[in-house]
Every structure is written in C-alpha cells, then in structure tokens.
C-alpha atoms as a PDB file:
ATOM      1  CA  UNK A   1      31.280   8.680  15.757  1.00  0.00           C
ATOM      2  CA  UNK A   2      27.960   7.918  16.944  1.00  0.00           C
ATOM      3  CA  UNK A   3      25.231   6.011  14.405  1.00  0.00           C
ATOM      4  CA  UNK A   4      21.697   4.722  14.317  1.00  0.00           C
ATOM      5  CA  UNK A   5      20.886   2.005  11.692  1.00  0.00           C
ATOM      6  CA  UNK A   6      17.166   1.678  10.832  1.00  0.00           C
ATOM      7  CA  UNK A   7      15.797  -0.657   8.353  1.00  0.00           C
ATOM      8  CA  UNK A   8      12.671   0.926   5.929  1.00  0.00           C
ATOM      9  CA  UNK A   9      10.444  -1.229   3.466  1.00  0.00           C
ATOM     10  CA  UNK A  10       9.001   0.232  -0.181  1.00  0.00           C
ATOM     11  CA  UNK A  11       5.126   0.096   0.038  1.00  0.00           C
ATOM     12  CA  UNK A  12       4.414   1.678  -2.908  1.00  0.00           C
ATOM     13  CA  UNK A  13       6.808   1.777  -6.333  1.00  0.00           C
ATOM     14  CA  UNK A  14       9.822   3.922  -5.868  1.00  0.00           C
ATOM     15  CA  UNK A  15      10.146   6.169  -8.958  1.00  0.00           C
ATOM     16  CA  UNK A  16      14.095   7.101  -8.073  1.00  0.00           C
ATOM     17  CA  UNK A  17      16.469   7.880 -10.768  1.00  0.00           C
ATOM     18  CA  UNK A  18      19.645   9.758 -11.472  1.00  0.00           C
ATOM     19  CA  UNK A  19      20.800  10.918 -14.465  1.00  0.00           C
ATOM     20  CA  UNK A  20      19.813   8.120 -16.411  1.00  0.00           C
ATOM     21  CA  UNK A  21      16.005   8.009 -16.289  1.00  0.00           C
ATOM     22  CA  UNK A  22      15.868   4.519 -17.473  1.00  0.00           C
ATOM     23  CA  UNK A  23      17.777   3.052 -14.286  1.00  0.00           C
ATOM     24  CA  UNK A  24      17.191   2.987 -10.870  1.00  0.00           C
ATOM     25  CA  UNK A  25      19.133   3.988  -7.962  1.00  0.00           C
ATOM     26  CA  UNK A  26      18.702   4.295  -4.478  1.00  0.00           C
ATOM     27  CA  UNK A  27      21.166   6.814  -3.097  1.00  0.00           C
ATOM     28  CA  UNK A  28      21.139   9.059   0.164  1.00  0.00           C
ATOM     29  CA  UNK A  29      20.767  12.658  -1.364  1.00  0.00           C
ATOM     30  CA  UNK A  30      16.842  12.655  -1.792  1.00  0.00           C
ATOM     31  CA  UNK A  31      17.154  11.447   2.099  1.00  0.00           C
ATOM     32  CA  UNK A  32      18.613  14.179   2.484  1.00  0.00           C
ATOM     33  CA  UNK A  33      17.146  16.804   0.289  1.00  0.00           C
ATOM     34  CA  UNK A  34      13.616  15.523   2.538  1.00  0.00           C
ATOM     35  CA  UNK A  35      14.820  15.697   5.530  1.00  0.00           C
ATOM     36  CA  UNK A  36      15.138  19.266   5.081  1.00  0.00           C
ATOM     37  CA  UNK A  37      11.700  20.038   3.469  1.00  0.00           C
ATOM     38  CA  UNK A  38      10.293  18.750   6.387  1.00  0.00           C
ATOM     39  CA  UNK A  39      12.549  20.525   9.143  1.00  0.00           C
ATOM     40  CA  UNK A  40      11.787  23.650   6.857  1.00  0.00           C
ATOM     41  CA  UNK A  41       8.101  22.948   7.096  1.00  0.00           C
ATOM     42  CA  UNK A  42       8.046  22.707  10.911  1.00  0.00           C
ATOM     43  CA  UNK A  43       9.672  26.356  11.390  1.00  0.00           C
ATOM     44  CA  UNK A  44       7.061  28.597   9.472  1.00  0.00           C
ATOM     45  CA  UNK A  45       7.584  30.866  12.723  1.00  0.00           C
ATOM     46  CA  UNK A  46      10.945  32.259  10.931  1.00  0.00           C
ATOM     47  CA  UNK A  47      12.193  34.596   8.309  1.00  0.00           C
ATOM     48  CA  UNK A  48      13.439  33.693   5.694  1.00  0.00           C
ATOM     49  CA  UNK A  49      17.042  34.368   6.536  1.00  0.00           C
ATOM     50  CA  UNK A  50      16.333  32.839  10.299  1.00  0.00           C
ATOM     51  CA  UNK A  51      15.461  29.539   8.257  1.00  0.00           C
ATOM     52  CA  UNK A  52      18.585  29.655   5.990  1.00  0.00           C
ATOM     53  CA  UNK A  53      20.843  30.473   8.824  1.00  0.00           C
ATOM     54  CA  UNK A  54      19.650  27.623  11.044  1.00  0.00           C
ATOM     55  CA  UNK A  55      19.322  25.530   7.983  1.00  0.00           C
ATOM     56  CA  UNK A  56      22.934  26.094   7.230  1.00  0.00           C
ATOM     57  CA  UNK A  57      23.798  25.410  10.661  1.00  0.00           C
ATOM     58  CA  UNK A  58      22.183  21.716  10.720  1.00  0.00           C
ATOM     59  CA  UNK A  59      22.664  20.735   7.065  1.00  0.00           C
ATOM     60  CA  UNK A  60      25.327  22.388   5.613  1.00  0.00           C
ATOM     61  CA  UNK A  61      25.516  24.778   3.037  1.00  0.00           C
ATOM     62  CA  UNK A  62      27.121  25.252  -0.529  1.00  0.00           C
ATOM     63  CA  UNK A  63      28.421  29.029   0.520  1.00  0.00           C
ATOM     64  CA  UNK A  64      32.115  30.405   0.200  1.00  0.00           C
ATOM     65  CA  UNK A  65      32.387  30.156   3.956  1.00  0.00           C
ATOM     66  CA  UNK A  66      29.580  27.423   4.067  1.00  0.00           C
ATOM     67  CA  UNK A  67      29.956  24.556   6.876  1.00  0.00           C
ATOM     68  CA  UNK A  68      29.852  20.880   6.413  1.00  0.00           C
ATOM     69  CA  UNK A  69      26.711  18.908   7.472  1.00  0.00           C
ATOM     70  CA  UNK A  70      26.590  17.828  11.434  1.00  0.00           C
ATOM     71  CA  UNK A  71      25.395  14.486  10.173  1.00  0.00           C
ATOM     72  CA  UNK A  72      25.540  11.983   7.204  1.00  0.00           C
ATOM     73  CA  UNK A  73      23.652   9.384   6.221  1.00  0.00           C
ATOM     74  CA  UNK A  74      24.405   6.450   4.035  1.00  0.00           C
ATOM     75  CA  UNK A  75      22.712   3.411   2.567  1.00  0.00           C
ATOM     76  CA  UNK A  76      24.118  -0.046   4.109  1.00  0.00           C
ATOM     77  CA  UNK A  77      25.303  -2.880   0.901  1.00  0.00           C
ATOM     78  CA  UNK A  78      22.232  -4.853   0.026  1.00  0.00           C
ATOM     79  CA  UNK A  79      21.920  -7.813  -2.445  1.00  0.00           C
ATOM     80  CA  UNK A  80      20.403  -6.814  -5.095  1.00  0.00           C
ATOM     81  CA  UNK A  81      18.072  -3.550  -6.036  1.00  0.00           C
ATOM     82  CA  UNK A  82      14.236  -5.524  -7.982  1.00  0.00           C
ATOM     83  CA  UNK A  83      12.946  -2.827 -10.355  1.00  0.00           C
ATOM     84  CA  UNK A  84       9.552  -3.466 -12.452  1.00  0.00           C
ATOM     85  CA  UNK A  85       7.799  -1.329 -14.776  1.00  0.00           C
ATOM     86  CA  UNK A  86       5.384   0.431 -13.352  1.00  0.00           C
ATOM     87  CA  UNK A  87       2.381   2.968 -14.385  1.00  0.00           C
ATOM     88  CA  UNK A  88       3.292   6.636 -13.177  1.00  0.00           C
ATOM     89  CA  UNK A  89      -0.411   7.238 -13.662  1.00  0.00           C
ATOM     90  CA  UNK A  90      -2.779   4.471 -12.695  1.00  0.00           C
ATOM     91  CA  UNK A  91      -5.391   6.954 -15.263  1.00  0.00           C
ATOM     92  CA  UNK A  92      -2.740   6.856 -18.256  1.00  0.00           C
ATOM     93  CA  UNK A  93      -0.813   3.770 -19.941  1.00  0.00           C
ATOM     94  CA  UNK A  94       2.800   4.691 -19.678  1.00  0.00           C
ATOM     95  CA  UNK A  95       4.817   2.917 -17.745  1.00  0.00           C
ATOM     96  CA  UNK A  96       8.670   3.408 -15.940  1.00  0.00           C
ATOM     97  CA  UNK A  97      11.005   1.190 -14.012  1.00  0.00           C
ATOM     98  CA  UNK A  98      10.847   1.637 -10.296  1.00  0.00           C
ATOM     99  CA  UNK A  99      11.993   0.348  -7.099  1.00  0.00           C
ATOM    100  CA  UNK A 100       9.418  -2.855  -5.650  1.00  0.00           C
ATOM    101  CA  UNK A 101       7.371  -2.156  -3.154  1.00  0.00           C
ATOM    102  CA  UNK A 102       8.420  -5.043  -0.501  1.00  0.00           C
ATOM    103  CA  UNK A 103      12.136  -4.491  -1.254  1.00  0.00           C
ATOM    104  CA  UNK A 104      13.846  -3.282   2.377  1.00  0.00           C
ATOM    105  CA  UNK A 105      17.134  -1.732   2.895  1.00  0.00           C
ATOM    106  CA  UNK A 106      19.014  -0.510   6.068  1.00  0.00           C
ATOM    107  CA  UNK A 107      19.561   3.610   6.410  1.00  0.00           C
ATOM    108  CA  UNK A 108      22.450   4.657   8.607  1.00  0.00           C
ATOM    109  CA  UNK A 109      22.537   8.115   9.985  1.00  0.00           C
ATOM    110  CA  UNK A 110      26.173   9.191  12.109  1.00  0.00           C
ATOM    111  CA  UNK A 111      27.327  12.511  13.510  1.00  0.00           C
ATOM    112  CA  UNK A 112      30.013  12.820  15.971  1.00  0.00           C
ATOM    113  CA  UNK A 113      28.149  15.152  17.937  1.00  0.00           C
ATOM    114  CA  UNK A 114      26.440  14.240  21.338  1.00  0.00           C
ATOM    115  CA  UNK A 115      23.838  12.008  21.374  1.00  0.00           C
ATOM    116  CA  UNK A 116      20.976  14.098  21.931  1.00  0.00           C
ATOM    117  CA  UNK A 117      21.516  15.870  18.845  1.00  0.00           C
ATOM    118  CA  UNK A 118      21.872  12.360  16.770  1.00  0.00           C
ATOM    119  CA  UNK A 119      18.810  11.165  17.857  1.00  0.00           C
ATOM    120  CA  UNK A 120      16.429  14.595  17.651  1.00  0.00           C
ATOM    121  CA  UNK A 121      18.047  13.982  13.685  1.00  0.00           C
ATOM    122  CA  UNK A 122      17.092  10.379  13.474  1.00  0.00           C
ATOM    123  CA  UNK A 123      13.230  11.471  14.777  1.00  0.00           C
ATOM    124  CA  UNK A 124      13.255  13.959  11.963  1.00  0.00           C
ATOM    125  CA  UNK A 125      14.572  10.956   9.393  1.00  0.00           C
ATOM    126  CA  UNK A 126      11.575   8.842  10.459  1.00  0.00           C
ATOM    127  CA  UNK A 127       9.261  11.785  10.044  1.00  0.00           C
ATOM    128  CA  UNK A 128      10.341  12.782   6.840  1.00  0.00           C
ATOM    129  CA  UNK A 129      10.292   9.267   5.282  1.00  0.00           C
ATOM    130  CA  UNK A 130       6.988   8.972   6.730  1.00  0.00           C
ATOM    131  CA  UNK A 131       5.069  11.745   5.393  1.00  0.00           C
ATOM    132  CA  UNK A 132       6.741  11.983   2.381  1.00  0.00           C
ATOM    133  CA  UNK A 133       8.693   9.631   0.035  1.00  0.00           C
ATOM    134  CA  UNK A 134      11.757   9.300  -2.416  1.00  0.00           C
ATOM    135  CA  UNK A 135      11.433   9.684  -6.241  1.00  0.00           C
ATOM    136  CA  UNK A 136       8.624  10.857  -8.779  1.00  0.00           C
ATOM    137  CA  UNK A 137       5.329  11.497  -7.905  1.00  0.00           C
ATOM    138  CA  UNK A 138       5.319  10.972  -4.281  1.00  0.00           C
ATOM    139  CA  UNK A 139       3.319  13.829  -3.607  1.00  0.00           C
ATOM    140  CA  UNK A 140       0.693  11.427  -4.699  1.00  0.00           C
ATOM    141  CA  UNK A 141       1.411   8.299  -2.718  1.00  0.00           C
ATOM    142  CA  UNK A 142       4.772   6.862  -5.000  1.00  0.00           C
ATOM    143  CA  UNK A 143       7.866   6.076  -3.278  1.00  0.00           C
ATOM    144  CA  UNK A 144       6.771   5.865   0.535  1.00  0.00           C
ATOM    145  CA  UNK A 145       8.351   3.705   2.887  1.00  0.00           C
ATOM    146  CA  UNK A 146       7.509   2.245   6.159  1.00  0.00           C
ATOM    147  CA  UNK A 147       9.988   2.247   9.299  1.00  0.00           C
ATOM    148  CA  UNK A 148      10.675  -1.547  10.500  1.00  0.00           C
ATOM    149  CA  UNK A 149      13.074  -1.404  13.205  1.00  0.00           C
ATOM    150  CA  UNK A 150      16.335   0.181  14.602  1.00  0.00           C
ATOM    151  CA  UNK A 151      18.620  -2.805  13.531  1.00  0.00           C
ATOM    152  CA  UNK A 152      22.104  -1.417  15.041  1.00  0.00           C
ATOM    153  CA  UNK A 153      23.092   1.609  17.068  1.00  0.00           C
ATOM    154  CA  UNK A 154      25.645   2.756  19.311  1.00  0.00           C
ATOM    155  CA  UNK A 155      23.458   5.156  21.099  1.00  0.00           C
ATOM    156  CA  UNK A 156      20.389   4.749  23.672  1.00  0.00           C
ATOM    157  CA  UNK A 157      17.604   5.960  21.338  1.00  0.00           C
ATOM    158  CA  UNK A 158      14.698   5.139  24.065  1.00  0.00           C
ATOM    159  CA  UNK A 159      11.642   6.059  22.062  1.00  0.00           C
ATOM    160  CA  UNK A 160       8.917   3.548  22.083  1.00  0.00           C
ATOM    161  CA  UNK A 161       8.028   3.152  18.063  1.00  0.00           C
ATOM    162  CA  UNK A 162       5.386   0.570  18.909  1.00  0.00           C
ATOM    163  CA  UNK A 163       2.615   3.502  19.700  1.00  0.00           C
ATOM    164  CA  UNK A 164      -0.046   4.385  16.575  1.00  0.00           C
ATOM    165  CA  UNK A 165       1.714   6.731  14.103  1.00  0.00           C
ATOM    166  CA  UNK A 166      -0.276   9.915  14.422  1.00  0.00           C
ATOM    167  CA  UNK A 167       0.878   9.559  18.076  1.00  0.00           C
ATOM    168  CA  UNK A 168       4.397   9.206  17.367  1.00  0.00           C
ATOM    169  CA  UNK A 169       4.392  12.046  14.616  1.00  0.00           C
ATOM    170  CA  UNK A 170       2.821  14.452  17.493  1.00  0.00           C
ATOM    171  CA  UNK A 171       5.453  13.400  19.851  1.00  0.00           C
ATOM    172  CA  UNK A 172       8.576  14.247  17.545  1.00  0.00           C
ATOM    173  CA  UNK A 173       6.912  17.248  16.024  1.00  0.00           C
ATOM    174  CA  UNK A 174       6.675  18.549  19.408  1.00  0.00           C
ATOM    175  CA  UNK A 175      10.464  17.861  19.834  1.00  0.00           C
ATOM    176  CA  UNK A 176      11.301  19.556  16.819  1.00  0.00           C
ATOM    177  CA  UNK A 177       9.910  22.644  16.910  1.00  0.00           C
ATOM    178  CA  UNK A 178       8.331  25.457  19.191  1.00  0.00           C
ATOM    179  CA  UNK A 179       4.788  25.754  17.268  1.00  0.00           C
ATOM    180  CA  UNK A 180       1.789  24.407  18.970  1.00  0.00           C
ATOM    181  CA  UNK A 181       0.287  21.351  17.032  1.00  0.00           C
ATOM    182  CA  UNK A 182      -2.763  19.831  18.968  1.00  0.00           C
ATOM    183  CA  UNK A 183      -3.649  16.331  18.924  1.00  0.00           C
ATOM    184  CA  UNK A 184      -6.499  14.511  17.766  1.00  0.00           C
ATOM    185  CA  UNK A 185      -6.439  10.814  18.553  1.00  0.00           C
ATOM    186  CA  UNK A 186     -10.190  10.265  17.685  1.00  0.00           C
ATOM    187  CA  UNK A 187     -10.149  11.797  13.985  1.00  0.00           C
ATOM    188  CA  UNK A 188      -6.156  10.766  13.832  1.00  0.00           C
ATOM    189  CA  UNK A 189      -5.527  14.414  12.792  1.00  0.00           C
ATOM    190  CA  UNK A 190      -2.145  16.637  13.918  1.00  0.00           C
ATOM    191  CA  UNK A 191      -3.362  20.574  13.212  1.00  0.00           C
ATOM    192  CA  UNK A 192      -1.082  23.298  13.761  1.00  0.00           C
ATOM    193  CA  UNK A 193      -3.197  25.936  16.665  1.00  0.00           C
ATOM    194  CA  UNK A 194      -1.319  29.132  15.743  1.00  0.00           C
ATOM    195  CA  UNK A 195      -2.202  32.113  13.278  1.00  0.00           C
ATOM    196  CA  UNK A 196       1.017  32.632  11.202  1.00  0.00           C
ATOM    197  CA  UNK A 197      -0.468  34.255   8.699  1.00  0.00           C
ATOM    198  CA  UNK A 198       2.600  36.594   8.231  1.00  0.00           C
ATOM    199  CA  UNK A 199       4.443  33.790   7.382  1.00  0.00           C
ATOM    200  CA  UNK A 200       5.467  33.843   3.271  1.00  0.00           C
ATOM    201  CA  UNK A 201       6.668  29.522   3.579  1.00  0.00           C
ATOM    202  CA  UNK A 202       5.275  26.274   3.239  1.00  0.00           C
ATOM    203  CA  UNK A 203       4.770  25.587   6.802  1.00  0.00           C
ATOM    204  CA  UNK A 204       2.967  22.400   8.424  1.00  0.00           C
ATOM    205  CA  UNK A 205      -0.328  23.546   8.522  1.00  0.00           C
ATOM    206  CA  UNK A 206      -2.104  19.530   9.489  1.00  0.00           C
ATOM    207  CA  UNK A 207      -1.710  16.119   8.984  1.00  0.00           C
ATOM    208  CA  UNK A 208      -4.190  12.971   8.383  1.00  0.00           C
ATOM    209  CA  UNK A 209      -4.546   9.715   8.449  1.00  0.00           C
ATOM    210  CA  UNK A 210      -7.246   8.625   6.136  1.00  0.00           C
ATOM    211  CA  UNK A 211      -9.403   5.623   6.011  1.00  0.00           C
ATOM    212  CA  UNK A 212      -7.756   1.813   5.682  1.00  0.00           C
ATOM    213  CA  UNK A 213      -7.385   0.465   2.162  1.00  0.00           C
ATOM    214  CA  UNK A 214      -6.856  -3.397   1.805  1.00  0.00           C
ATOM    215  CA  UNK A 215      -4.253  -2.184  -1.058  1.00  0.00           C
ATOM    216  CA  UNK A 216      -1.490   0.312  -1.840  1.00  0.00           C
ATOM    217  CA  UNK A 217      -2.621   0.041  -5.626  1.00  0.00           C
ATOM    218  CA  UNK A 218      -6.085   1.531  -4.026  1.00  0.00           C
ATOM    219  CA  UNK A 219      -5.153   4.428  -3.139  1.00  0.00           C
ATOM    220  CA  UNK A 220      -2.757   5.229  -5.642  1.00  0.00           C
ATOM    221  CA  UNK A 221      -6.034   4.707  -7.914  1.00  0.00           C
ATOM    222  CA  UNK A 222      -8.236   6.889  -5.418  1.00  0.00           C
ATOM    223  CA  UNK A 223      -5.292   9.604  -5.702  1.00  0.00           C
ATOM    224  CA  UNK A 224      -5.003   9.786  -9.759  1.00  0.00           C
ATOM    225  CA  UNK A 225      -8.956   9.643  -9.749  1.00  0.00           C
ATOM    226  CA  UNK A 226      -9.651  12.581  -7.338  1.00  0.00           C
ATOM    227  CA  UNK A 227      -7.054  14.452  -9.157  1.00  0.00           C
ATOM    228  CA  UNK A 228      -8.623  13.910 -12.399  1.00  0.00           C
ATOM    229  CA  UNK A 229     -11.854  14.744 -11.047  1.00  0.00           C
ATOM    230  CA  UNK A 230     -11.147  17.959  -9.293  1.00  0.00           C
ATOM    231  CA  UNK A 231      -9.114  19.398 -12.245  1.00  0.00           C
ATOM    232  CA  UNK A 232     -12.030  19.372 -14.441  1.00  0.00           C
ATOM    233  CA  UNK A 233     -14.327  20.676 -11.674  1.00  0.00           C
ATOM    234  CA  UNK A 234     -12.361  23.481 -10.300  1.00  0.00           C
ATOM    235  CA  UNK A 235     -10.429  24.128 -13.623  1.00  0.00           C
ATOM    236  CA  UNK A 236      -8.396  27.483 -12.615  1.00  0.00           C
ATOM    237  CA  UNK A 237      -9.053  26.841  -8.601  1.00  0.00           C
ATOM    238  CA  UNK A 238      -7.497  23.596  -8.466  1.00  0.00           C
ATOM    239  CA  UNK A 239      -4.071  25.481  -8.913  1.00  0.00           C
ATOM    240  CA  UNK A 240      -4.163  25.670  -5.145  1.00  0.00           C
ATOM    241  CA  UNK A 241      -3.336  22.106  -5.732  1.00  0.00           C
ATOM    242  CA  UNK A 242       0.327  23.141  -7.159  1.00  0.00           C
ATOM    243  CA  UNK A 243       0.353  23.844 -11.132  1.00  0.00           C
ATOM    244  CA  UNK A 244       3.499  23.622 -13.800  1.00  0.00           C
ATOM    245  CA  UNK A 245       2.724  26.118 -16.015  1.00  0.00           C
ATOM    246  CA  UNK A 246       5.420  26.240 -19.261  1.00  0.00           C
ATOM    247  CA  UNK A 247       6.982  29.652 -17.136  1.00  0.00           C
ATOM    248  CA  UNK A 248       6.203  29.322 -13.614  1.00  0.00           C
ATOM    249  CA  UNK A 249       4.834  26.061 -11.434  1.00  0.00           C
ATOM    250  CA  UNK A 250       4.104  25.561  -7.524  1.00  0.00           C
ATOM    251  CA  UNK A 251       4.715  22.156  -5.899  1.00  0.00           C
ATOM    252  CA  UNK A 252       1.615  21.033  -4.543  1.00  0.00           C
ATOM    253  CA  UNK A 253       1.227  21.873  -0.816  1.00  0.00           C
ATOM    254  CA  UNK A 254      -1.297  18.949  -0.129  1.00  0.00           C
ATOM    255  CA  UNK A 255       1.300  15.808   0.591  1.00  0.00           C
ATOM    256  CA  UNK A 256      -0.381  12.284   0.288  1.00  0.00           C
ATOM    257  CA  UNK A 257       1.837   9.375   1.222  1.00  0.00           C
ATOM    258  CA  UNK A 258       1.011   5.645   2.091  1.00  0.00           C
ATOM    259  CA  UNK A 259       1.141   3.909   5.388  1.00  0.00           C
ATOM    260  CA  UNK A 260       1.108   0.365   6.175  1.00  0.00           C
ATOM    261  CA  UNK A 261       0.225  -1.175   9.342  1.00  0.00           C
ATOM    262  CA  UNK A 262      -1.125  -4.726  10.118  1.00  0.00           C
ATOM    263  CA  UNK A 263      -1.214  -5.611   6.230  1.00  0.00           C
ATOM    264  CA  UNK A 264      -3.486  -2.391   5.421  1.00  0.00           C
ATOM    265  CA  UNK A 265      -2.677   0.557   3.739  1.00  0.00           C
ATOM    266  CA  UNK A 266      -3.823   3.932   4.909  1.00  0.00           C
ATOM    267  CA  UNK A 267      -3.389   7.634   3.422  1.00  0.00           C
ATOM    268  CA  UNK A 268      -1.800   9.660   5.618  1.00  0.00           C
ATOM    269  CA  UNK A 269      -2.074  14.027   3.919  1.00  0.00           C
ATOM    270  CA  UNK A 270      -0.008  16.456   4.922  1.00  0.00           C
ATOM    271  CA  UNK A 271      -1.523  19.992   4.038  1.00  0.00           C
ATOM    272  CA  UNK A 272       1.156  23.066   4.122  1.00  0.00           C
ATOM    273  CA  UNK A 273       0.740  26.588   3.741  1.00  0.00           C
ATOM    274  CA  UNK A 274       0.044  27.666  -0.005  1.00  0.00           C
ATOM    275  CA  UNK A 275       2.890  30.511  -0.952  1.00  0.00           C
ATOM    276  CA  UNK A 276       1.786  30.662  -4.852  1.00  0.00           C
ATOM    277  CA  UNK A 277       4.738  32.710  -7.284  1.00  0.00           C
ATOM    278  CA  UNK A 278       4.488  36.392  -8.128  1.00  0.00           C
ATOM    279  CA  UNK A 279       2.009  37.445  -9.890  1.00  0.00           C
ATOM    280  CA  UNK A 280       0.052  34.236 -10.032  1.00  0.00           C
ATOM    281  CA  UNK A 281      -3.929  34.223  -9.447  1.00  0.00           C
ATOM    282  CA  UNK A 282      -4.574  33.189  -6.032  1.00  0.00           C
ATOM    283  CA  UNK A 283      -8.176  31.095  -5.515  1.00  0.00           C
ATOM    284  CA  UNK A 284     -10.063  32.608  -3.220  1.00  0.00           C
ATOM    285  CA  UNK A 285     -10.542  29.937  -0.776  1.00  0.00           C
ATOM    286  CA  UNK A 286      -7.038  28.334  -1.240  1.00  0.00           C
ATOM    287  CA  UNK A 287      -8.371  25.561   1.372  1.00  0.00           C
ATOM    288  CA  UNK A 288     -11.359  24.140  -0.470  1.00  0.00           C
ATOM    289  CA  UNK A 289      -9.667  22.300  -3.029  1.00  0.00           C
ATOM    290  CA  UNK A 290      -7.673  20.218  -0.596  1.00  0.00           C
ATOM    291  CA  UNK A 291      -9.962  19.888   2.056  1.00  0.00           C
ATOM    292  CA  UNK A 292     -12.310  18.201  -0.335  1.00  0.00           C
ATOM    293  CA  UNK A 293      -9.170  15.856  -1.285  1.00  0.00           C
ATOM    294  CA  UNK A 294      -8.387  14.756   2.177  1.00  0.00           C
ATOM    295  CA  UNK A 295     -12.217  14.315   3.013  1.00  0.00           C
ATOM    296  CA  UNK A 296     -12.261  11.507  -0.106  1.00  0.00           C
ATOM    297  CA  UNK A 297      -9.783   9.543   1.322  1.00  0.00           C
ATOM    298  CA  UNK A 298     -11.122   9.684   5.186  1.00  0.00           C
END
C-alpha cells in the first residue's frame, strides 16, 4: 500500500454536514464526490458513456458488476473539530454552525497501485480542493481550503509546490488530461484553446485568479453583493448563473473559491461549460453574465 499524507487549512467557514444539519462533520466522501467533478470537468473531449466508463474505471462504481475504487482516502484523528455560527449569506441574517476557518487537518490518500498512478491522483486531490471546496455554498467562496504541506508519504512525489498557483494548476491540468489549456502568467488566467462545442458537459472552460483581498470575509461580501446585484439586473439572463427553480435547477457553472497566500486572500473563478436542462430558456449570450462576475473581482 502506497500513501501520501497532506495537511489542508479552512480559509473560509466550512458549511459540512451529514444528516443532521445542526452538526458538523468532516468526513472523506465530499473529497471524494469533488475529486470527480473536477476529473469530469477536465475530459469535456468525451461522450458521455466514454466519461462513465473511465469514471468507473478510476473511482468505482455502484453497478451490479461495478469495481471498487483504485484509491481511498481518509481523514487522519485530530483533536478536536471548532465549529461557530456563521452567516450563509453575508446579505441575509441567518446564521449555521460551520467548520473555522484556521482549523487544519491531515488528508491521506493510498492505492496499492504503482506510484505513478498515486501521485497523478494526489495532483488531482490538490486541484480539486483548490478550485473548489467542501460543504454549502462553496460555489461562492464557503468551505475552501489551502494545501500546507505533504506531511508523510511513502512515495517520491517530486513536484515543487512552492511555484505561484496558477502555475501549478497549469502544470497538473496538463498531466491530467489531453485538452490544450494555454497559460497566462501576466493576467494569472488558465483558458481552455479548443472548440468543443459538440460537447453536451460541464467542461473546464478557464480559470482566474482575481485581485488580493486583505480578508476572506471580503470577498465572501464582494460574492453575495455581485450576486445580488446581477440578479436584479439581468433578472431571467442571470440563469446562466445556475437557477433552482421548484421543478428543475442548474448548478452554477461559474466556481468562485478563496485562496490564501502570504496572509492575503485572492478569488480564484473557475468558469465551465453551461449545459442548461431540457426545455429551459437559454440566454443568448450565456457568457456575459459571468464574465462580468469574474471582471468584479479582478
């Protein structure tokens, strides 16, 4: 059995719950259950039953003659797990118990397959918990987490994580898939360069790294103000922001999670290709909407 431990610190409040909405927990699932929205998102070049197959393959599936994961992961014993109450909405009063932002905790991902494989999984960990988060509402900044260091492994990982993020996001999206993403250092922007407009998925379509915020509680404020703002302008056309309508919703396919570096906080957007249900009124520039979003916070 080979395993990588990494350690990760909450920057923003963690909404995670189980069943019991008034407790937190922090359990490896929702790793999980991320990890594969993002290796989804990085494969918009397949069919649909290409992308189950391989899915299947990687992460296990639930079918009659379904296989068992190729790796696990598992949450190392910590102390104790500080919850506050928090506001879901910096624009409304309601409050729910969530996961500190400083609290850290060790993740441990094992497979006894070769190493190669193990750490190509491990990349796609840190990517995942990178651009998106665990619990409620991190589709607008809740629940992200920022990698510290690989605390324990029995495996040569060589990967220098010391480099600027954007950098280190190009490198292992490069790694993980065979669509060409091109580079911007300058603008600290990762854009996919292919037309796959056939393509009926969420793929990757860019990420961004907005501008520096001397607090997480900034841009959660930005977020939940934009959001507000747009709604009312666009009205029907901010659906190509995600919707949940009483019979039918989208997720939003504009992903906004926090990054810390050096004590600052930064936005870092992840835009995806906007596959709206049957029979639902598509905008007519399903860009605009989030374009303007990401341009507020750069």
């Amino acid at each position: 059995m080979n395993w990588i431990d990494s350690e990760w610190e909450v920057i923003t409040p963690m909404f995670l719950h189980g069943y019991n909405t008034r407790r937190v927990e922090l359990r490896t699932p929702p790793i999980k259950s991320l990890m594969r929205y993002w290796w989804r998102s990085l494969h918009g070049e397949l069919t649909t039953e290409e992308l189950y197959n391989k899915e299947a393959e990687y992460f296990g599936s639930a079918d009659k003659d379904g296989k068992k994961s190729k790796f696990q992961l598992r949450i190392l014993p910590y102390k104790q797990l500080p919850q506050k109450e928090y506001k879901l909405l910096s624009t409304k009063n309601f409050t729910r118990k969530a996961i500190q932002d400083g609290f850290k905790f060790t993740i441990r991902i094992q497979s006894y397959l070769e190493d190669t494989f193990l750490k190509r999984f491990f990349l796609l960990q840190y990517l995942s918990l990178v651009l998106g988060g665990l619990g409620q509402r991190t589709r607008r900044g809740a629940g992200a987490l920022r990698f510290i260091e690989i605390t324990d492994s029995n495996i040569d990982i060589e990967f220098d994580f010391g480099r600027d993020i954007i950098i280190i996001l190009s490198i292992i999206i490069e790694q993980m898939t065979n669509l060409n993403y091109k580079l911007d250092k300058q603008n600290k922007r990762i854009v996919l360069d292919e037309n796959l407009s056939f393509s009926n998925f969420p793929y990757l379509k860019s990420i961004t790294i907005g501008r520096e915020f001397t607090k997480w509680i900034d841009i959660k404020k930005k977020i939940d103000e934009q959001c507000h703002l747009l709604k009312r302008q666009y009205r029907q056309d901010y659906n190509s922001m995600g919707f949940a309508h009483p019979n039918e919703k989208l997720a939003s396919p504009l992903y906004i999670s926090v990054i810390k570096e050096n004590d600052k906080y930064f936005p870092i957007m992840s835009k995806l290709n906007y596959v709206p249900p049957n029979g639902t009124r598509t905008p007519n520039d399903v860009d605009e909407v989030p374009n303007i979003f990401i341009s507020s916070l750069c």
